[in-house]
PDB file of N, CA and C in Angstrom:
ATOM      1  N   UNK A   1      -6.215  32.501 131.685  1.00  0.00           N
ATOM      2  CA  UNK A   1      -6.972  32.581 130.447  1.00  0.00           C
ATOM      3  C   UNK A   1      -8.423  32.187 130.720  1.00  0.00           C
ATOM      4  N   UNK A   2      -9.281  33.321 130.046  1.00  0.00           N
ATOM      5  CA  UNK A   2     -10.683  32.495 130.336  1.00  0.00           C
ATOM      6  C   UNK A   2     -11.148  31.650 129.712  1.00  0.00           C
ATOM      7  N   UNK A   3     -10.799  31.394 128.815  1.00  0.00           N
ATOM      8  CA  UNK A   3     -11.547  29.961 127.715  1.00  0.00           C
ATOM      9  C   UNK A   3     -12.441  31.090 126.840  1.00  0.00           C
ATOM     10  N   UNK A   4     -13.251  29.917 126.012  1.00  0.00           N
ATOM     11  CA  UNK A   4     -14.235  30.768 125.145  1.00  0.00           C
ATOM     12  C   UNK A   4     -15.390  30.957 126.052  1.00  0.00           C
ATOM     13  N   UNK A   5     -16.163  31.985 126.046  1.00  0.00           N
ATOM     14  CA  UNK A   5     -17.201  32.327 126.355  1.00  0.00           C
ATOM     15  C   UNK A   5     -18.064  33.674 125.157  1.00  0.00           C
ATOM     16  N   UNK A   6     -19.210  32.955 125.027  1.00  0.00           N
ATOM     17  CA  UNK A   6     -20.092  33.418 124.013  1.00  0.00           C
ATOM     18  C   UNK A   6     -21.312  34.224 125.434  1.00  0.00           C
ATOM     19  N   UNK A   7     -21.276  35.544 125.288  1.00  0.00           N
ATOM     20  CA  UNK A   7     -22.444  36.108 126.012  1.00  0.00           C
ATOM     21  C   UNK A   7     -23.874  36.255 125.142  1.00  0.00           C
ATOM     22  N   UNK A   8     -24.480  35.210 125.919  1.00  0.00           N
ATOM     23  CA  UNK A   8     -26.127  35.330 125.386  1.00  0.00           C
ATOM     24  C   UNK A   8     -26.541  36.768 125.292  1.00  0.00           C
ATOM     25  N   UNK A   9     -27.412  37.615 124.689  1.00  0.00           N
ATOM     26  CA  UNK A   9     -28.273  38.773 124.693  1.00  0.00           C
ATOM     27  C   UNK A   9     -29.723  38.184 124.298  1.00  0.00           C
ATOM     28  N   UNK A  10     -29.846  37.642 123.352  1.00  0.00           N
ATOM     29  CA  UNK A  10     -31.061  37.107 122.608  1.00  0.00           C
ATOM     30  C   UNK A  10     -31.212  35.439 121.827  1.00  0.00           C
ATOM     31  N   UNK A  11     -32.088  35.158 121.872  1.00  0.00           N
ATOM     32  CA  UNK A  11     -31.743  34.463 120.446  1.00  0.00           C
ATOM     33  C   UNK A  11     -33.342  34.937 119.170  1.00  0.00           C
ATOM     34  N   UNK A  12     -33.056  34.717 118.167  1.00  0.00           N
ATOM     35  CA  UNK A  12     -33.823  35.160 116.959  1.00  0.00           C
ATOM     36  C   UNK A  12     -34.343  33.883 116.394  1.00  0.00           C
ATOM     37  N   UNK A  13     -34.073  32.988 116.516  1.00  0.00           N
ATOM     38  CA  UNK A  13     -34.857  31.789 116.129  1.00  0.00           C
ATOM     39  C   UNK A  13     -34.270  30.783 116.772  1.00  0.00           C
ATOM     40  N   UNK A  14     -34.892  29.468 116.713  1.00  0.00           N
ATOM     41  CA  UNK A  14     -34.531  28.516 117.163  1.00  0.00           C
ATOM     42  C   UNK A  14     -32.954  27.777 117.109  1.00  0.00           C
ATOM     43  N   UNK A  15     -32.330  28.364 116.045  1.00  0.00           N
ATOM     44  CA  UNK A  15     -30.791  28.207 116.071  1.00  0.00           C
ATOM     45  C   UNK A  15     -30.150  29.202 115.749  1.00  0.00           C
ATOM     46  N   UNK A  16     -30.439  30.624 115.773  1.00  0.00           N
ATOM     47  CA  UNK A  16     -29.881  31.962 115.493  1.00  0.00           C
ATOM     48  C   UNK A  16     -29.853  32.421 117.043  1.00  0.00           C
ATOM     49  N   UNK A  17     -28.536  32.809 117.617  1.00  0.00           N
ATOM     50  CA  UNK A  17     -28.293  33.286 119.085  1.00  0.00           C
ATOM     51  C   UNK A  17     -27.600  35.212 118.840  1.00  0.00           C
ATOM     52  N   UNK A  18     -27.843  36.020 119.282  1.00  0.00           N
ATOM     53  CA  UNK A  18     -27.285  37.017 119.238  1.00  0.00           C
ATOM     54  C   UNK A  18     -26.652  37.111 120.602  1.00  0.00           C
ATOM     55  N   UNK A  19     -25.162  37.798 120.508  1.00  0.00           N
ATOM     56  CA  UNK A  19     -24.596  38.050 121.609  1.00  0.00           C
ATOM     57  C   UNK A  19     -23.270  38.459 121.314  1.00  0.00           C
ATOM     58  N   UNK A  20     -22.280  38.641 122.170  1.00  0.00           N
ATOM     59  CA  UNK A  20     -20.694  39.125 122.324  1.00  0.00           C
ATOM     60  C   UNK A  20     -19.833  37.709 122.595  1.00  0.00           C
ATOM     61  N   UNK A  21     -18.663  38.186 121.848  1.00  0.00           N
ATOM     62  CA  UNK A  21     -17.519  37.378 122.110  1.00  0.00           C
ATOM     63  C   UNK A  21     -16.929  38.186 123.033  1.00  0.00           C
ATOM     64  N   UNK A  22     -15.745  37.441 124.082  1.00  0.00           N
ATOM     65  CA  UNK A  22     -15.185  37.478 125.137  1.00  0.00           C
ATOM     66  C   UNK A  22     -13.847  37.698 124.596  1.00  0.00           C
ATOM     67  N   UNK A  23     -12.931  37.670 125.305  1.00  0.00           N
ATOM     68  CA  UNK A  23     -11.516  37.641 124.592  1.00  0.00           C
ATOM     69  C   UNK A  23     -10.726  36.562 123.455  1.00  0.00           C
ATOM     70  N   UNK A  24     -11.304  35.592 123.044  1.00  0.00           N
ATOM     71  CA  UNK A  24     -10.722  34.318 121.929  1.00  0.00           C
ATOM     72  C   UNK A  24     -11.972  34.213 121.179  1.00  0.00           C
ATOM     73  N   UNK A  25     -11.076  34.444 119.530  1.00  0.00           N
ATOM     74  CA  UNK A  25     -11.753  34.291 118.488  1.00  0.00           C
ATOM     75  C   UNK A  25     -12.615  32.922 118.938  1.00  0.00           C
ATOM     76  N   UNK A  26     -14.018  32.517 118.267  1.00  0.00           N
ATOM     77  CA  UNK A  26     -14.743  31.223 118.459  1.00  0.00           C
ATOM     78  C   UNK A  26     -14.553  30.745 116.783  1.00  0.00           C
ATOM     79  N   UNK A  27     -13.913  29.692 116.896  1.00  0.00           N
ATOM     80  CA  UNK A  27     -13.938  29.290 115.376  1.00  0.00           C
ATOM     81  C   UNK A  27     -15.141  28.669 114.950  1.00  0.00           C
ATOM     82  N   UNK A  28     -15.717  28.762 113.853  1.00  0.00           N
ATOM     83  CA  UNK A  28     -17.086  28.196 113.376  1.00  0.00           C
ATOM     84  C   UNK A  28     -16.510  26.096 113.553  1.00  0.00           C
ATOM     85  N   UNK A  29     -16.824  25.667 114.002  1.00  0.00           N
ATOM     86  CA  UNK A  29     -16.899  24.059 114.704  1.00  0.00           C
ATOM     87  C   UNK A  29     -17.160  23.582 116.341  1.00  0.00           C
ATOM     88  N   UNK A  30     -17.061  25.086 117.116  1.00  0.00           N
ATOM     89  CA  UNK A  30     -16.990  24.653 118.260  1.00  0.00           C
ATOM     90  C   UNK A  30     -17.833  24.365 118.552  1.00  0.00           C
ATOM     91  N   UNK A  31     -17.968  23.331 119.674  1.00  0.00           N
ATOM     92  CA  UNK A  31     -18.986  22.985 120.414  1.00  0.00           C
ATOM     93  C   UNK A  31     -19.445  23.425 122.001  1.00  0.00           C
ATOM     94  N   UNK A  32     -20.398  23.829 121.925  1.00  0.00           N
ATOM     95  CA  UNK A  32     -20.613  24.587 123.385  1.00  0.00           C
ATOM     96  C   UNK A  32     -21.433  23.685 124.470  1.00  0.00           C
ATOM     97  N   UNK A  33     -20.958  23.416 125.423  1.00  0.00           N
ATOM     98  CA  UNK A  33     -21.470  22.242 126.475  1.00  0.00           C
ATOM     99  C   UNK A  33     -22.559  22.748 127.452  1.00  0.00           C
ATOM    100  N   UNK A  34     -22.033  23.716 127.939  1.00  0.00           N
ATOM    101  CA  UNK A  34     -22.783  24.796 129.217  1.00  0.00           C
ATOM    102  C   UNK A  34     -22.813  26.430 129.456  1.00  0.00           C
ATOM    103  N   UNK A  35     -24.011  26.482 130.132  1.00  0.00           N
ATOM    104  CA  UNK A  35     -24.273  28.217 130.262  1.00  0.00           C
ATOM    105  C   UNK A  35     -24.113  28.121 131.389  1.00  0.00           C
ATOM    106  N   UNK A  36     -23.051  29.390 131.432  1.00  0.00           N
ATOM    107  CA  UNK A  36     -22.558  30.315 133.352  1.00  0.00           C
ATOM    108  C   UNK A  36     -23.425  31.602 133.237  1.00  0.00           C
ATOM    109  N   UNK A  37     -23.940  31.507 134.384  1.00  0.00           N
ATOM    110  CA  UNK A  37     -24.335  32.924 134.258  1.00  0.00           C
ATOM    111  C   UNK A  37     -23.523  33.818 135.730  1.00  0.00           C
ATOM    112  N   UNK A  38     -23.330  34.889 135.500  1.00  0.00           N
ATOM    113  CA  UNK A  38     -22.734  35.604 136.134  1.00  0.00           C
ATOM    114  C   UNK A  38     -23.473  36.429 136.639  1.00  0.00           C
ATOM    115  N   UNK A  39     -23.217  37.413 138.017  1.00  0.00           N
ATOM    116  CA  UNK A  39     -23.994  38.814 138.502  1.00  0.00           C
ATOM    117  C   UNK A  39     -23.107  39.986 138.400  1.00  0.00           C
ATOM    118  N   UNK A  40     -23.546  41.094 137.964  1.00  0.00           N
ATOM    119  CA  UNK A  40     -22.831  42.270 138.308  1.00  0.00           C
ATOM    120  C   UNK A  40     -23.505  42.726 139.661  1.00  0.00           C
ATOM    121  N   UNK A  41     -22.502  42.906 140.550  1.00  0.00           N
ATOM    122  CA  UNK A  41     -23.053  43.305 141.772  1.00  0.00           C
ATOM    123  C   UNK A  41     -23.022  44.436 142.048  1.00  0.00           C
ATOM    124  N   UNK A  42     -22.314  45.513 141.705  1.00  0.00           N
ATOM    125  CA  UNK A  42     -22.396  47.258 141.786  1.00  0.00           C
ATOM    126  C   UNK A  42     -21.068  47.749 142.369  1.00  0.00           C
ATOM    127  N   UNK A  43     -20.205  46.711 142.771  1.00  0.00           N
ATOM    128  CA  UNK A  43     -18.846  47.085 143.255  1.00  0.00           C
ATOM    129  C   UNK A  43     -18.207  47.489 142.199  1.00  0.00           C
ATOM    130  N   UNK A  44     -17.035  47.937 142.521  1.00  0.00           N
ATOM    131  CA  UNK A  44     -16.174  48.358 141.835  1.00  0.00           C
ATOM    132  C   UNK A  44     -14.413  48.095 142.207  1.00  0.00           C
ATOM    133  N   UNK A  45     -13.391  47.403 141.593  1.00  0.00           N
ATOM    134  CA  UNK A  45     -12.473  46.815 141.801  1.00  0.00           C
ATOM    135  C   UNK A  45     -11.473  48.382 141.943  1.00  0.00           C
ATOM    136  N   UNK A  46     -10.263  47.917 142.289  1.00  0.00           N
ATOM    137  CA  UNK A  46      -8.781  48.945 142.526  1.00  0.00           C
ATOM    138  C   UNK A  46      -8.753  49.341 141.230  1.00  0.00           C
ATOM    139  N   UNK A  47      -9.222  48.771 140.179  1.00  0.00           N
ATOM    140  CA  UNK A  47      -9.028  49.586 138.378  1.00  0.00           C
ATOM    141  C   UNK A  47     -10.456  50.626 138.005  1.00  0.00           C
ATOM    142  N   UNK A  48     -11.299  50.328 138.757  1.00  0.00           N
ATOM    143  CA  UNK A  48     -12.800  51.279 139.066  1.00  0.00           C
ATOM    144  C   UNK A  48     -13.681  50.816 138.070  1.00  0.00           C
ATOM    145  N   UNK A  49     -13.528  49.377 137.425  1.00  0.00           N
ATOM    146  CA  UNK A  49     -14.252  48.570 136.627  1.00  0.00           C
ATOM    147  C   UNK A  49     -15.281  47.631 137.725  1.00  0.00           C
ATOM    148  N   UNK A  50     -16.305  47.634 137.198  1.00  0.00           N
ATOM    149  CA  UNK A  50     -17.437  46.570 138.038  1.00  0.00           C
ATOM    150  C   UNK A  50     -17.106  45.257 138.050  1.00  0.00           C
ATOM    151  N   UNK A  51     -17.440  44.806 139.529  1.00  0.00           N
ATOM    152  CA  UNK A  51     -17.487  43.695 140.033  1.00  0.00           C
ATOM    153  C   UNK A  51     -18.401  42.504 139.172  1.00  0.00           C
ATOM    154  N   UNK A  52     -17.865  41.351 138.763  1.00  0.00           N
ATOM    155  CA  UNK A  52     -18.843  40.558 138.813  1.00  0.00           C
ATOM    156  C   UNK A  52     -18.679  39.081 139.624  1.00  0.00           C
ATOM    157  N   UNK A  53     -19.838  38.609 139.654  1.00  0.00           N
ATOM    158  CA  UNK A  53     -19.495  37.339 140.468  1.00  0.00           C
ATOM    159  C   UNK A  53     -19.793  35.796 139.772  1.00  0.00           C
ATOM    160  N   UNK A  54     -19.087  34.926 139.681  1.00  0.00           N
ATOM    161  CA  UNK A  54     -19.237  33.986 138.601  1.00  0.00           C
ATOM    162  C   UNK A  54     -20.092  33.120 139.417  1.00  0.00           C
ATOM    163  N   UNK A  55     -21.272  32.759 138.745  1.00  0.00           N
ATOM    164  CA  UNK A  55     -22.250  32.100 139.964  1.00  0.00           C
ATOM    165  C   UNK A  55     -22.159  30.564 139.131  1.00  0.00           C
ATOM    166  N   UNK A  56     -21.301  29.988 138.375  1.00  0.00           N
ATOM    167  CA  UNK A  56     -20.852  28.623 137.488  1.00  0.00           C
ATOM    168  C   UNK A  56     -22.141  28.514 136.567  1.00  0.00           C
ATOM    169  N   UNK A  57     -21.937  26.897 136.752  1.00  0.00           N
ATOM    170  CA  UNK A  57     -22.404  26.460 135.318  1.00  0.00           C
ATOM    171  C   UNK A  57     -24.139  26.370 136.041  1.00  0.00           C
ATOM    172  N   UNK A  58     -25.207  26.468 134.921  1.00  0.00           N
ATOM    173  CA  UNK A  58     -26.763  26.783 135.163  1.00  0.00           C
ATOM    174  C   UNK A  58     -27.485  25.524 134.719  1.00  0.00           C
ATOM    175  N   UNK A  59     -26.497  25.718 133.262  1.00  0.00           N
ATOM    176  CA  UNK A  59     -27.530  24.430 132.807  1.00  0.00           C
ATOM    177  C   UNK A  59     -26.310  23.445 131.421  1.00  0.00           C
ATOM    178  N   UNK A  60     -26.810  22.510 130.938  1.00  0.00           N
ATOM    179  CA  UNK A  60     -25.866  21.974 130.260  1.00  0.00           C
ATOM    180  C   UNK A  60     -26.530  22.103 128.934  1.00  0.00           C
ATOM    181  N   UNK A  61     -26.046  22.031 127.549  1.00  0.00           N
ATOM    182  CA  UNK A  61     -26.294  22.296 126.549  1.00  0.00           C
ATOM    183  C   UNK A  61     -25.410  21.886 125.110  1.00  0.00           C
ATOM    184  N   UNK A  62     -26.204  21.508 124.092  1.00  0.00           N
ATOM    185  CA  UNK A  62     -24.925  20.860 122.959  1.00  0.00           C
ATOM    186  C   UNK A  62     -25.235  21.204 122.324  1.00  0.00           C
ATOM    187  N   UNK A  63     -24.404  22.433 121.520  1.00  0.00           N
ATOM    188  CA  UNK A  63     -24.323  23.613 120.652  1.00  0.00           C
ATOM    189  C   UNK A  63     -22.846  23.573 119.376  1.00  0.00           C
ATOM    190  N   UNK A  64     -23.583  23.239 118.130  1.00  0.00           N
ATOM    191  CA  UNK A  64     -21.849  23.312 117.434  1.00  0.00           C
ATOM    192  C   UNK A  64     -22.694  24.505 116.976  1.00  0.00           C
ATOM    193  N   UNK A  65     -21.365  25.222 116.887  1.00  0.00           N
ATOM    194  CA  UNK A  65     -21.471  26.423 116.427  1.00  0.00           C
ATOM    195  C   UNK A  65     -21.324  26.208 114.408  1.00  0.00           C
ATOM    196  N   UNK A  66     -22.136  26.463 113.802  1.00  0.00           N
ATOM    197  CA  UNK A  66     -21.933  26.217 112.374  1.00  0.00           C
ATOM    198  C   UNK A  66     -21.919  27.314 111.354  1.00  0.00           C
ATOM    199  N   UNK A  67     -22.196  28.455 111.977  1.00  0.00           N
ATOM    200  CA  UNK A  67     -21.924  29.948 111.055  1.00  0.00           C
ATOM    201  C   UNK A  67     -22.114  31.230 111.616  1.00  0.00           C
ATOM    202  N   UNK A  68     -21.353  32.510 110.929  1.00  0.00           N
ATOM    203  CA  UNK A  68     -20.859  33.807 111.914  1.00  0.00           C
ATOM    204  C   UNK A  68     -21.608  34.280 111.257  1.00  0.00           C
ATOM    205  N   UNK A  69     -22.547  35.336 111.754  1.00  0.00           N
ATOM    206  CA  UNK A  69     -22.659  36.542 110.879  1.00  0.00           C
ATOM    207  C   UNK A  69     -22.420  37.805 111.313  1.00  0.00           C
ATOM    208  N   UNK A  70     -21.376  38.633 111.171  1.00  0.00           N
ATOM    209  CA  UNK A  70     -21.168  39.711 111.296  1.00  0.00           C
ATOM    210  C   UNK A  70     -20.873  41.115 110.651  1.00  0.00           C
ATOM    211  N   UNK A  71     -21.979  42.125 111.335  1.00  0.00           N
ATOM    212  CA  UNK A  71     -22.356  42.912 110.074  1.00  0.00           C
ATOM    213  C   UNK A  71     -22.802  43.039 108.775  1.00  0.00           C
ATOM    214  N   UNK A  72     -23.539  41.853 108.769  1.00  0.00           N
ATOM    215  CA  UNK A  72     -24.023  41.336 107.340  1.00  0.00           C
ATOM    216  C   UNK A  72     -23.264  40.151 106.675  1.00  0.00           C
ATOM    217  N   UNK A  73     -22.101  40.065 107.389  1.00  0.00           N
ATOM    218  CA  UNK A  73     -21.064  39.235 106.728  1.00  0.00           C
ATOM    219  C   UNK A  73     -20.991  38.126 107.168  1.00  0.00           C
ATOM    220  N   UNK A  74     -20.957  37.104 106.727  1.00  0.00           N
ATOM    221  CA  UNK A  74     -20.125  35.463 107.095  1.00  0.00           C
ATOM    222  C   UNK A  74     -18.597  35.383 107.381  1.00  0.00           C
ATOM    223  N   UNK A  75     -18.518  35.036 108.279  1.00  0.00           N
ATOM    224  CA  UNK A  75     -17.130  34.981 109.201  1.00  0.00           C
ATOM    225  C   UNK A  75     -16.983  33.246 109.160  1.00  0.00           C
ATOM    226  N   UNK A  76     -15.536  33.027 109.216  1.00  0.00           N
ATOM    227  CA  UNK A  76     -15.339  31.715 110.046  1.00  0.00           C
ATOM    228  C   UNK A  76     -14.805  31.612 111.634  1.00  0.00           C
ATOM    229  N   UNK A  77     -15.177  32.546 112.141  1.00  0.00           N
ATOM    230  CA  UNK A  77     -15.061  32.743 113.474  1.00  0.00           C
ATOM    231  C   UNK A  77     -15.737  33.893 113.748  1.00  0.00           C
ATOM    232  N   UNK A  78     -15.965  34.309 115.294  1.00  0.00           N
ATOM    233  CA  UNK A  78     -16.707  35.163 115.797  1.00  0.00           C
ATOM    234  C   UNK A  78     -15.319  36.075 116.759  1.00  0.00           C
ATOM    235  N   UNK A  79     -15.035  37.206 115.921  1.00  0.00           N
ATOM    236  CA  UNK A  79     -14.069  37.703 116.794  1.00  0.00           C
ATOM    237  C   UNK A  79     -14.023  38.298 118.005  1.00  0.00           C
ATOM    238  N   UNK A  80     -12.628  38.115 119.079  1.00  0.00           N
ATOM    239  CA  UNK A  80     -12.848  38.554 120.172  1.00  0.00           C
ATOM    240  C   UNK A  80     -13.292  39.966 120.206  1.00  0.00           C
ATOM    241  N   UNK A  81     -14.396  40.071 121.226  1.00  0.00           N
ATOM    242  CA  UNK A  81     -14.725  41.410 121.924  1.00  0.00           C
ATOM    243  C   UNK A  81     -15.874  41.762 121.305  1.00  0.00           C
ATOM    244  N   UNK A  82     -16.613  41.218 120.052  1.00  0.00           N
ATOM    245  CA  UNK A  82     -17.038  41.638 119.149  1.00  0.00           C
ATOM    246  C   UNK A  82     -18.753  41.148 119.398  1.00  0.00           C
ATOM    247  N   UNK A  83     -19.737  41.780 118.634  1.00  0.00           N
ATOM    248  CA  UNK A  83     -21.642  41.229 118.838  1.00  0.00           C
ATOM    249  C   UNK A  83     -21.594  40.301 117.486  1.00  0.00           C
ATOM    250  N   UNK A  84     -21.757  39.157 117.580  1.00  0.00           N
ATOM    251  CA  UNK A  84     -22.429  38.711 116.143  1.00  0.00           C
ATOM    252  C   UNK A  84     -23.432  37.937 116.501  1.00  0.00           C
ATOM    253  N   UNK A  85     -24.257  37.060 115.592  1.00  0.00           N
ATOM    254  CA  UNK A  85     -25.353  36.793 115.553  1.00  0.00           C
ATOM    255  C   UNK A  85     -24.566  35.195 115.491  1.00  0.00           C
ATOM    256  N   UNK A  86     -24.847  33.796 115.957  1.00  0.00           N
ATOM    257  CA  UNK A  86     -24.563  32.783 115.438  1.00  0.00           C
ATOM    258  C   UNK A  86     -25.434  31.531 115.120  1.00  0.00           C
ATOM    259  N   UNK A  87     -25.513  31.061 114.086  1.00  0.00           N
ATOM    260  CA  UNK A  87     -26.161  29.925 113.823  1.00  0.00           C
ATOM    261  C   UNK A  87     -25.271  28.619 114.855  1.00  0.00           C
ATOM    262  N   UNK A  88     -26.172  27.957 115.269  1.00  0.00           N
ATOM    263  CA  UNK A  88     -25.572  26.496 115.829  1.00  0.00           C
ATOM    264  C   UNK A  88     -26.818  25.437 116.173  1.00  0.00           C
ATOM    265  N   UNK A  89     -26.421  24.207 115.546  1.00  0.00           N
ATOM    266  CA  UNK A  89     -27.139  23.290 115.741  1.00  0.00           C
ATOM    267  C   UNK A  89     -26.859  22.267 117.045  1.00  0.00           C
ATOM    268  N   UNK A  90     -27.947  21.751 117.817  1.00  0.00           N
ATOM    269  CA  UNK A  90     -27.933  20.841 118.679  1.00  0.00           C
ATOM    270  C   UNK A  90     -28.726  21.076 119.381  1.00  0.00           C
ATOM    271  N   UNK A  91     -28.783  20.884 121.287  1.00  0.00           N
ATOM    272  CA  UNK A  91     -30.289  21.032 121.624  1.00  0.00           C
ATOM    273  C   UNK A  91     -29.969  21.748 122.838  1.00  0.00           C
ATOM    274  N   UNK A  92     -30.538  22.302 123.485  1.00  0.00           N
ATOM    275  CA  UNK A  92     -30.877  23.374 124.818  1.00  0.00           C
ATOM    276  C   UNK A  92     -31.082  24.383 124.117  1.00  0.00           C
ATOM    277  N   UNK A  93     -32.064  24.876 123.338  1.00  0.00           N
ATOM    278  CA  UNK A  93     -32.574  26.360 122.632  1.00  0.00           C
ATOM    279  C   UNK A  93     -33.507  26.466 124.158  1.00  0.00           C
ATOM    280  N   UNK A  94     -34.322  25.282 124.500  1.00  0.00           N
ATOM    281  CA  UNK A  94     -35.466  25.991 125.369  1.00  0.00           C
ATOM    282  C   UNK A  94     -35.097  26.331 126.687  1.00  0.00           C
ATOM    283  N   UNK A  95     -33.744  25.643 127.218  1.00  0.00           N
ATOM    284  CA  UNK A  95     -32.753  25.878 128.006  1.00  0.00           C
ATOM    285  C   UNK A  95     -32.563  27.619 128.263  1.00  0.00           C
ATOM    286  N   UNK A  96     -32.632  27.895 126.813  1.00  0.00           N
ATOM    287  CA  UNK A  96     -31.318  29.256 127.201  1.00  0.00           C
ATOM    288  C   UNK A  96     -32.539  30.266 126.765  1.00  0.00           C
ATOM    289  N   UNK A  97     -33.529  29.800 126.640  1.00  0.00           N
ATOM    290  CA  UNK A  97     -34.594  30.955 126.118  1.00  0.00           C
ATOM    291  C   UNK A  97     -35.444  30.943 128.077  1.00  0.00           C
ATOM    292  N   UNK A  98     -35.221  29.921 128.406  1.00  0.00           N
ATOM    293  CA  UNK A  98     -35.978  30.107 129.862  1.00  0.00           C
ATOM    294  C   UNK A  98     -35.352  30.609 130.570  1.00  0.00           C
ATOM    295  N   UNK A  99     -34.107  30.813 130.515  1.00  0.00           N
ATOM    296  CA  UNK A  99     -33.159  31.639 131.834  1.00  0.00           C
ATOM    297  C   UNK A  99     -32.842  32.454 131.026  1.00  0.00           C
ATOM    298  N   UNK A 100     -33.216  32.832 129.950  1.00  0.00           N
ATOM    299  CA  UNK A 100     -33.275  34.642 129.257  1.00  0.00           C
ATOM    300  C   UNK A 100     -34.214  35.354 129.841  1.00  0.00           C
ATOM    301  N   UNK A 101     -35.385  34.247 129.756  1.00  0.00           N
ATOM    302  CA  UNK A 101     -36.685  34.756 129.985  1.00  0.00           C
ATOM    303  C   UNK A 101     -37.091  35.208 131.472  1.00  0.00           C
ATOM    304  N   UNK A 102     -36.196  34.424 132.063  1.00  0.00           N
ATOM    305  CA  UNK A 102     -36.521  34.635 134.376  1.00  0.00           C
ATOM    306  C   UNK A 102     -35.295  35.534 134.327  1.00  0.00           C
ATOM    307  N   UNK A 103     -34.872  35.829 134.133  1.00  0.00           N
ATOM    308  CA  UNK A 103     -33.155  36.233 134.354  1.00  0.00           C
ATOM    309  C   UNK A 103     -33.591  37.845 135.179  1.00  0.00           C
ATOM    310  N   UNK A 104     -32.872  38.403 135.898  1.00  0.00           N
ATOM    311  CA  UNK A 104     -33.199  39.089 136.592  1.00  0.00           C
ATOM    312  C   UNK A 104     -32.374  40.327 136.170  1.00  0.00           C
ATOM    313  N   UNK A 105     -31.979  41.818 136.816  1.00  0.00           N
ATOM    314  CA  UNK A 105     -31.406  42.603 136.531  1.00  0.00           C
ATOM    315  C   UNK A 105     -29.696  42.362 136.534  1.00  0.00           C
ATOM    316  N   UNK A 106     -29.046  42.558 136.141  1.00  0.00           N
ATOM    317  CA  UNK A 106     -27.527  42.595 136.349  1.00  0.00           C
ATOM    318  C   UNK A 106     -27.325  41.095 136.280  1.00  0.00           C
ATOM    319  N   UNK A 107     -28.266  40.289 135.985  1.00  0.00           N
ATOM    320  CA  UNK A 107     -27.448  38.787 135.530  1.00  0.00           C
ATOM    321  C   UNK A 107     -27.394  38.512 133.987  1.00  0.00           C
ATOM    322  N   UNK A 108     -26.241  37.969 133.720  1.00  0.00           N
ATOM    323  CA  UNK A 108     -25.501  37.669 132.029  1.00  0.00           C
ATOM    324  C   UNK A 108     -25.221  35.566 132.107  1.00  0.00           C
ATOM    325  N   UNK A 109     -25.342  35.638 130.868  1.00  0.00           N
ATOM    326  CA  UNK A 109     -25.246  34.084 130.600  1.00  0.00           C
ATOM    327  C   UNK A 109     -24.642  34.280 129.741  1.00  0.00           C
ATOM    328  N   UNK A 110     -23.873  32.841 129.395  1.00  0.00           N
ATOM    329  CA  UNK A 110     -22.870  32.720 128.140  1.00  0.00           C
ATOM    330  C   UNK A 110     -22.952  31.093 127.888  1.00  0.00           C
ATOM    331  N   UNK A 111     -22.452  31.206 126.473  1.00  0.00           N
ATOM    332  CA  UNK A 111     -22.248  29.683 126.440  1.00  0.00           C
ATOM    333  C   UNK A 111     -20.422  29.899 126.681  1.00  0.00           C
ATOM    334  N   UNK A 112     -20.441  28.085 127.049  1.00  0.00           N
ATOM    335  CA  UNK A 112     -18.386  27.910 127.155  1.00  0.00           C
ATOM    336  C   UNK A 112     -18.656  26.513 126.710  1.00  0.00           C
ATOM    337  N   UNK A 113     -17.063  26.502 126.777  1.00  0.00           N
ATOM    338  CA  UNK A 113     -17.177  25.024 125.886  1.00  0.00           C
ATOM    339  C   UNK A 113     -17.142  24.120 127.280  1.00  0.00           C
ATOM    340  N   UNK A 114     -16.485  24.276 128.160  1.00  0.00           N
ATOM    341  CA  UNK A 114     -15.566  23.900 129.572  1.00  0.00           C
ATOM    342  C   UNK A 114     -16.738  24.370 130.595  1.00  0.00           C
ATOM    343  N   UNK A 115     -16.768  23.609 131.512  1.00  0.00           N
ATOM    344  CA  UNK A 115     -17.602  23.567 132.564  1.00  0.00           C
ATOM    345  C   UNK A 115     -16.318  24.397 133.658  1.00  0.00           C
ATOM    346  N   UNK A 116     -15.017  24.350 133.637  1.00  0.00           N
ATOM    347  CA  UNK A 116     -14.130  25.362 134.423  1.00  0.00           C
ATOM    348  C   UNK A 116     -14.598  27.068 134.144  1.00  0.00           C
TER     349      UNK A 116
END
């Protein structure tokens, strides 16, 4: 199981993050500790899906997640697989806006709750 993982794309203000859920609903309370960022490297596995490589944890961060918005709508969770936008209060905004900002081609960040 992978745990929760929230994939960064953007953020829109100082506590508004846009991005994808991973496979497990995120219930609106969680708290997010650290960003992994990962590489897609251009391989391709025995299923002919791309390689990626988990390069761990980047930086540490304390994020409760406090509201969904998806598709216009308020959610109490952010469903798996899915883009929503999330409000969360706590601190590493300048954290995750500086390794948005250097981040290179084919690298992705996420928040998790778990440093595993």
């Amino acid at each position: 199981m992978a745990g929760i993982r929230f994939w960064v794309e953007e953020i829109h203000s100082p506590n508004k993050i846009v991005g994808r859920n991973d496979v497990e609903d995120i219930p609106v309370g969680t708290v997010f500790g650290f960003v992994k960022k990962t590489r897609i490297n251009g391989a391709r596995d025995e299923r002919g899906e791309l390689v990626s490589v988990d390069l761990g944890v980047v930086a540490s961060v304390s994020f409760r997640l406090t509201a969904v918005e998806y598709y216009r709508h308020c959610l109490d969770f952010v469903p798996s697989g899915h883009t929503a936008r999330i409000t969360v209060d706590g601190s590493g905004f300048e954290t995750i806006a500086a390794l948005l900002n250097e981040r290179r081609a084919h690298e992705h960040f996420c928040l998790t709750e778990q440093e595993s």
